[in-house]
C-alpha atoms as a PDB file:
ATOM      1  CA  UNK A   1      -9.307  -9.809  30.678  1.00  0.00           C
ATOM      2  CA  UNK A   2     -11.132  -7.578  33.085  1.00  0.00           C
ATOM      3  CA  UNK A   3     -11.365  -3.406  33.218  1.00  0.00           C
ATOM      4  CA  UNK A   4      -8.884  -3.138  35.505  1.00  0.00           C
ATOM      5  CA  UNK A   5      -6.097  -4.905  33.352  1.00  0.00           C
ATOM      6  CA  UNK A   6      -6.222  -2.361  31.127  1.00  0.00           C
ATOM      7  CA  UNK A   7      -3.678  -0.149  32.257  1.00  0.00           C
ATOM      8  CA  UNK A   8      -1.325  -3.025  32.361  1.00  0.00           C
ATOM      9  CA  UNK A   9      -2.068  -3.907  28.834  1.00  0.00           C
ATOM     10  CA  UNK A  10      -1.909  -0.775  27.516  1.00  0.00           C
ATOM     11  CA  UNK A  11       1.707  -0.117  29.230  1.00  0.00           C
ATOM     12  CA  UNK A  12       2.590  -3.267  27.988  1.00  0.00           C
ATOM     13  CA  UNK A  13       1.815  -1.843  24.433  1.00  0.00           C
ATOM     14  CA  UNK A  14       3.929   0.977  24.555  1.00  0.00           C
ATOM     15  CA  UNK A  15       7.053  -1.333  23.694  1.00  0.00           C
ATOM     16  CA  UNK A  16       4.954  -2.831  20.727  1.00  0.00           C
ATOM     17  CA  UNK A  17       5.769  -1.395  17.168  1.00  0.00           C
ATOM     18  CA  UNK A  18       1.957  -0.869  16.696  1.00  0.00           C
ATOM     19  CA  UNK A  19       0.989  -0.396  19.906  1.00  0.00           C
ATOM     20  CA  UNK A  20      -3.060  -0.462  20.563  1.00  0.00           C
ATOM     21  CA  UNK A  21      -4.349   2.453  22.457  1.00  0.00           C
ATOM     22  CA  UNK A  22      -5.996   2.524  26.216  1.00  0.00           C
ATOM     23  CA  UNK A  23      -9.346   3.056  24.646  1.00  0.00           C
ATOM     24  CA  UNK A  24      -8.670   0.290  22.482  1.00  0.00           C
ATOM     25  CA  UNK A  25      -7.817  -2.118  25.342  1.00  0.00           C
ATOM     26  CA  UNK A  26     -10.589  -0.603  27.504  1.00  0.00           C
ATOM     27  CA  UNK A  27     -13.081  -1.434  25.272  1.00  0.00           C
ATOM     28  CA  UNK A  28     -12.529  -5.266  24.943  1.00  0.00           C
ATOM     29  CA  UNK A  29     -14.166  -6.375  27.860  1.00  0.00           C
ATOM     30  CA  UNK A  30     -17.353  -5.328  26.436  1.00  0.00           C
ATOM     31  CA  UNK A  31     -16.994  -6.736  23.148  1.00  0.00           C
ATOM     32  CA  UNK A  32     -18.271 -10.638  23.104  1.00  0.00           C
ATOM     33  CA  UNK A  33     -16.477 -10.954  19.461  1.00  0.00           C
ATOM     34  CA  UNK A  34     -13.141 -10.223  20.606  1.00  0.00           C
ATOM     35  CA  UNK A  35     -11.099 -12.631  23.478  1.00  0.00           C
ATOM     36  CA  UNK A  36      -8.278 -10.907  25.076  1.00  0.00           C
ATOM     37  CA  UNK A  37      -5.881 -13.320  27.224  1.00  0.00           C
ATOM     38  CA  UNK A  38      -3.204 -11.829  29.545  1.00  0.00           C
ATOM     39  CA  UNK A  39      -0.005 -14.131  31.018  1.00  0.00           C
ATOM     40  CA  UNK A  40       1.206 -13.953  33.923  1.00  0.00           C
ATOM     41  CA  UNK A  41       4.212 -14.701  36.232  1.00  0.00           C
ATOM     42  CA  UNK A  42       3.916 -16.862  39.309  1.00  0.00           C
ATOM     43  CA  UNK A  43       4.584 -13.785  40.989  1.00  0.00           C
ATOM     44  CA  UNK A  44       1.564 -11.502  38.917  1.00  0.00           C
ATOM     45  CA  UNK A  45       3.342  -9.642  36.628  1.00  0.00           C
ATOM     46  CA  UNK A  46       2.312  -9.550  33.102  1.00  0.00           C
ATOM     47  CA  UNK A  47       4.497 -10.913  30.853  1.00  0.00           C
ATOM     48  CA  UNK A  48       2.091 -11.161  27.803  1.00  0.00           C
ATOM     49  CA  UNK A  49      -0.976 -10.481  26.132  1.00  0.00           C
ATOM     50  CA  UNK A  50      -3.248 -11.613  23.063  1.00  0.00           C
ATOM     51  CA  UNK A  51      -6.544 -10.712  21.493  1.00  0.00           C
ATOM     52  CA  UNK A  52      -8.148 -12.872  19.217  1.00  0.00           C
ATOM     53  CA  UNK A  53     -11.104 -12.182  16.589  1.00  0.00           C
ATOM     54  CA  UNK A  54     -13.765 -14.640  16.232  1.00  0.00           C
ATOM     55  CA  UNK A  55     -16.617 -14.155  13.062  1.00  0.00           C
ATOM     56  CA  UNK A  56     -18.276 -17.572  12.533  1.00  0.00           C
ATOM     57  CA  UNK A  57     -16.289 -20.233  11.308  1.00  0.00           C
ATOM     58  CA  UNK A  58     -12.916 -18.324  11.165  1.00  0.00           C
ATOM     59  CA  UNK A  59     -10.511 -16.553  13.914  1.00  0.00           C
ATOM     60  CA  UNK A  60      -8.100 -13.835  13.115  1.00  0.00           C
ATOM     61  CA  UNK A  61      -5.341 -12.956  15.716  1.00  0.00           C
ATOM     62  CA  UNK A  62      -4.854  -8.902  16.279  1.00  0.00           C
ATOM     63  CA  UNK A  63      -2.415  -9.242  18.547  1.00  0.00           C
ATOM     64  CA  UNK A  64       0.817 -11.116  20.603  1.00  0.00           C
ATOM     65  CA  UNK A  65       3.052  -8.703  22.712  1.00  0.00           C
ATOM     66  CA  UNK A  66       5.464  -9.643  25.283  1.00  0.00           C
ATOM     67  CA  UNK A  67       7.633  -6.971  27.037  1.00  0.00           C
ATOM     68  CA  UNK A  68      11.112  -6.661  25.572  1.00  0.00           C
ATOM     69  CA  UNK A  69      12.621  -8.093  28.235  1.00  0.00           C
ATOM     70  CA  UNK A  70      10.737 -10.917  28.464  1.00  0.00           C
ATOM     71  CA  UNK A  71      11.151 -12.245  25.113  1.00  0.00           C
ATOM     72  CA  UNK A  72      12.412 -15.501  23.515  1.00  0.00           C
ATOM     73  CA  UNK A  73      11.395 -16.907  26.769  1.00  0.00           C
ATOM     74  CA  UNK A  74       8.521 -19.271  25.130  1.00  0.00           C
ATOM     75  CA  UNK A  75       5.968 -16.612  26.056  1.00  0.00           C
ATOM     76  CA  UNK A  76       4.595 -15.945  22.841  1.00  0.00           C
ATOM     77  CA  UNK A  77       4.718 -19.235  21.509  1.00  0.00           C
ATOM     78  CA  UNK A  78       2.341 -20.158  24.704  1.00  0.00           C
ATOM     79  CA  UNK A  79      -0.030 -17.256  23.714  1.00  0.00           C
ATOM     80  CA  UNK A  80      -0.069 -18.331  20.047  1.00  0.00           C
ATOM     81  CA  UNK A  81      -1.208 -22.038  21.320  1.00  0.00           C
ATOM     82  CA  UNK A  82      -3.655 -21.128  23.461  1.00  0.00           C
ATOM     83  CA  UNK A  83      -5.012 -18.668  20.858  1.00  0.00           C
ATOM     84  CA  UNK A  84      -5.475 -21.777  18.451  1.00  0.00           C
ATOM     85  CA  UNK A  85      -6.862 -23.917  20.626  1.00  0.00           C
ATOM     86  CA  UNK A  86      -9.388 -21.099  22.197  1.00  0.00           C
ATOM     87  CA  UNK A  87     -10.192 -20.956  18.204  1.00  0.00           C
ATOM     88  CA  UNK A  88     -10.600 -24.673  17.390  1.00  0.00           C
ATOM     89  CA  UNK A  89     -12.534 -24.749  20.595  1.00  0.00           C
ATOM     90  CA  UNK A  90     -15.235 -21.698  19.431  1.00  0.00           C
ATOM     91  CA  UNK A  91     -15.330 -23.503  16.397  1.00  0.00           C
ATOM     92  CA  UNK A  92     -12.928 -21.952  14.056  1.00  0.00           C
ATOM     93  CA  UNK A  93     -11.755 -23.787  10.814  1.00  0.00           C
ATOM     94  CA  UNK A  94      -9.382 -20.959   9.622  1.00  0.00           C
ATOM     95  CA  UNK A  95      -6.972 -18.755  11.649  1.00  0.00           C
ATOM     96  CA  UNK A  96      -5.350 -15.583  10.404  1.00  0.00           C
ATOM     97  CA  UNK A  97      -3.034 -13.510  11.392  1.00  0.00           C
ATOM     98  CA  UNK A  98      -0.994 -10.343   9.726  1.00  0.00           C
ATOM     99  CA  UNK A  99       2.469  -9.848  10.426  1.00  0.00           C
ATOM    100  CA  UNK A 100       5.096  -6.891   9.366  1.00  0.00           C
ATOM    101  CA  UNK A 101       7.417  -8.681   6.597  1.00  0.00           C
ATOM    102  CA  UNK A 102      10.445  -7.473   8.696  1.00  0.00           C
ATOM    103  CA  UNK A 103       9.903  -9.120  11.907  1.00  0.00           C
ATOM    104  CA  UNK A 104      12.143 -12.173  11.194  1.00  0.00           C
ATOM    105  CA  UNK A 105      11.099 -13.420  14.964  1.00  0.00           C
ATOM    106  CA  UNK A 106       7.170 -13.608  14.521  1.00  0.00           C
ATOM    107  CA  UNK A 107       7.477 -14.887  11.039  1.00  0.00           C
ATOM    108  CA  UNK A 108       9.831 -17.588  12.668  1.00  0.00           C
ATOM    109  CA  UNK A 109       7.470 -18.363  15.268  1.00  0.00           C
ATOM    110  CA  UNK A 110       4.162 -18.295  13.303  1.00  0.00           C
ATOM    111  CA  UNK A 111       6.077 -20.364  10.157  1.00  0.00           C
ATOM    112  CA  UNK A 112       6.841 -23.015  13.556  1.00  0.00           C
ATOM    113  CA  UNK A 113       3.492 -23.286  14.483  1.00  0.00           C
ATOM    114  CA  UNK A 114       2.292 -24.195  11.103  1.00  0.00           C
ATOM    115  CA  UNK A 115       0.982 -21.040   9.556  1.00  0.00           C
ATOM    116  CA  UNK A 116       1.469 -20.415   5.801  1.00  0.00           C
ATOM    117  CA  UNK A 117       1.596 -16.828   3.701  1.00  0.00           C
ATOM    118  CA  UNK A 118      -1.176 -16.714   1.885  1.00  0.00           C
ATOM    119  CA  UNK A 119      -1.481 -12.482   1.024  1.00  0.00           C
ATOM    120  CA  UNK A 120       0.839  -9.373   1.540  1.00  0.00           C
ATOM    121  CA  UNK A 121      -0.701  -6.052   2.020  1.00  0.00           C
ATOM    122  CA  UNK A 122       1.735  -3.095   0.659  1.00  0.00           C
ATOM    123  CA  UNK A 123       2.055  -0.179   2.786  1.00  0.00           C
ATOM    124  CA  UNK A 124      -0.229  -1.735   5.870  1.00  0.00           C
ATOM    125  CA  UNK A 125       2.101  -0.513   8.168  1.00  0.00           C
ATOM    126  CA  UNK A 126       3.071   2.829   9.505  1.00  0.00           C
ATOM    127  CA  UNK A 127       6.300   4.246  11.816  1.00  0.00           C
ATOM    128  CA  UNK A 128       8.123   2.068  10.739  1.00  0.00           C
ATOM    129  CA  UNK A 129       6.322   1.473   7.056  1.00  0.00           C
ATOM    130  CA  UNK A 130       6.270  -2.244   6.332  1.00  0.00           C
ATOM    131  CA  UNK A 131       4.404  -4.726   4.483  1.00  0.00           C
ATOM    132  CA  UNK A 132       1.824  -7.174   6.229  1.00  0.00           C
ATOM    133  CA  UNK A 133       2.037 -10.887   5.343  1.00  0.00           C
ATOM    134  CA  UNK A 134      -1.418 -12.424   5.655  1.00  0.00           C
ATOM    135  CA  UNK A 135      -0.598 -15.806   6.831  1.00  0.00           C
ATOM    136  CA  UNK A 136      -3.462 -18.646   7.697  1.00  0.00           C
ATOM    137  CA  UNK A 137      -3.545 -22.254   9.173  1.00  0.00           C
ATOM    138  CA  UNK A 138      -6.361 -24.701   8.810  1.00  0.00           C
ATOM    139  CA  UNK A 139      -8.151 -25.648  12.074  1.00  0.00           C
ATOM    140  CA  UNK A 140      -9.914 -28.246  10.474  1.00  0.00           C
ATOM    141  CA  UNK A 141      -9.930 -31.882  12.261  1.00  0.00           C
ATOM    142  CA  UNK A 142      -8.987 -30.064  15.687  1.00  0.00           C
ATOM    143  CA  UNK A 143     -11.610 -30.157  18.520  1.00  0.00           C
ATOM    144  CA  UNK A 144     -14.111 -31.816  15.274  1.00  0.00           C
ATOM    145  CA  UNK A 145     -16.753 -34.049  17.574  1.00  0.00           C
ATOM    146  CA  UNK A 146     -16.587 -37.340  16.206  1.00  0.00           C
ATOM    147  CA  UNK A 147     -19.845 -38.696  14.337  1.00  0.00           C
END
């Protein structure tokens, strides 16, 4: 993600539940610790962003959003895979992720891409209030060189 897709992220956010703020987005370009991925149409519209945390040996995903009406089109399941394997890649034995215990969809999507709950975290969410599910799957064995 460059500067100048930050608008486009950040209006992109405004249909998110915990939307990240344009100094937020702004900011990631700068930060070598934090890989941002956008998605795009053939056509060049965004239909989905990511950010991903990496801290030596383990990843933690921040975010997925895809516009409302773009959803439960495969988007976000295409952002979560390419957030794993940009992980596994870097190095990363252990992905997390936190997810609001009320979003059925993400918990569907997350459970079918192999993560497990491994945490809660009462109260972590505000507007709506909700409880985050720490979830985690093992990179281990993926993208390992061979001896």
């Amino acid at each position: 993600m460059v500067t100048a897709d930050a608008a486009a992220v950040a209006a992109l956010e405004n249909e998110s539940l915990s939307p990240w703020t344009a100094a937020q987005i702004a900011a990631l370009p700068e930060q070598k610790q934090y890989r941002a991925r956008l998605c795009r149409a053939a056509d060049g519209e965004l239909v989905g962003w990511s950010c991903l945390l990496l801290a030596a040996d383990e990843a933690e995903l921040l975010k997925i959003a895809v516009p409302l009406a773009r959803r439960r089109q495969g988007i976000g399941r295409a952002l979560l895979a390419d957030a794993v394997a940009g992980a596994a890649r870097a190095g990363a034995r252990r992905f997390f992720l936190e997810v609001r215990e009320h979003n059925q969809a993400a918990r569907a999507l997350y459970a079918g891409a192999g993560f497990i709950e491994i945490g809660r975290r009462q109260g972590y969410y505000r507007q709506p209030a909700d409880d985050a599910l720490v979830l985690e799957k093992s990179l281990r064995g993926i993208y390992e060189k061979s001896a």
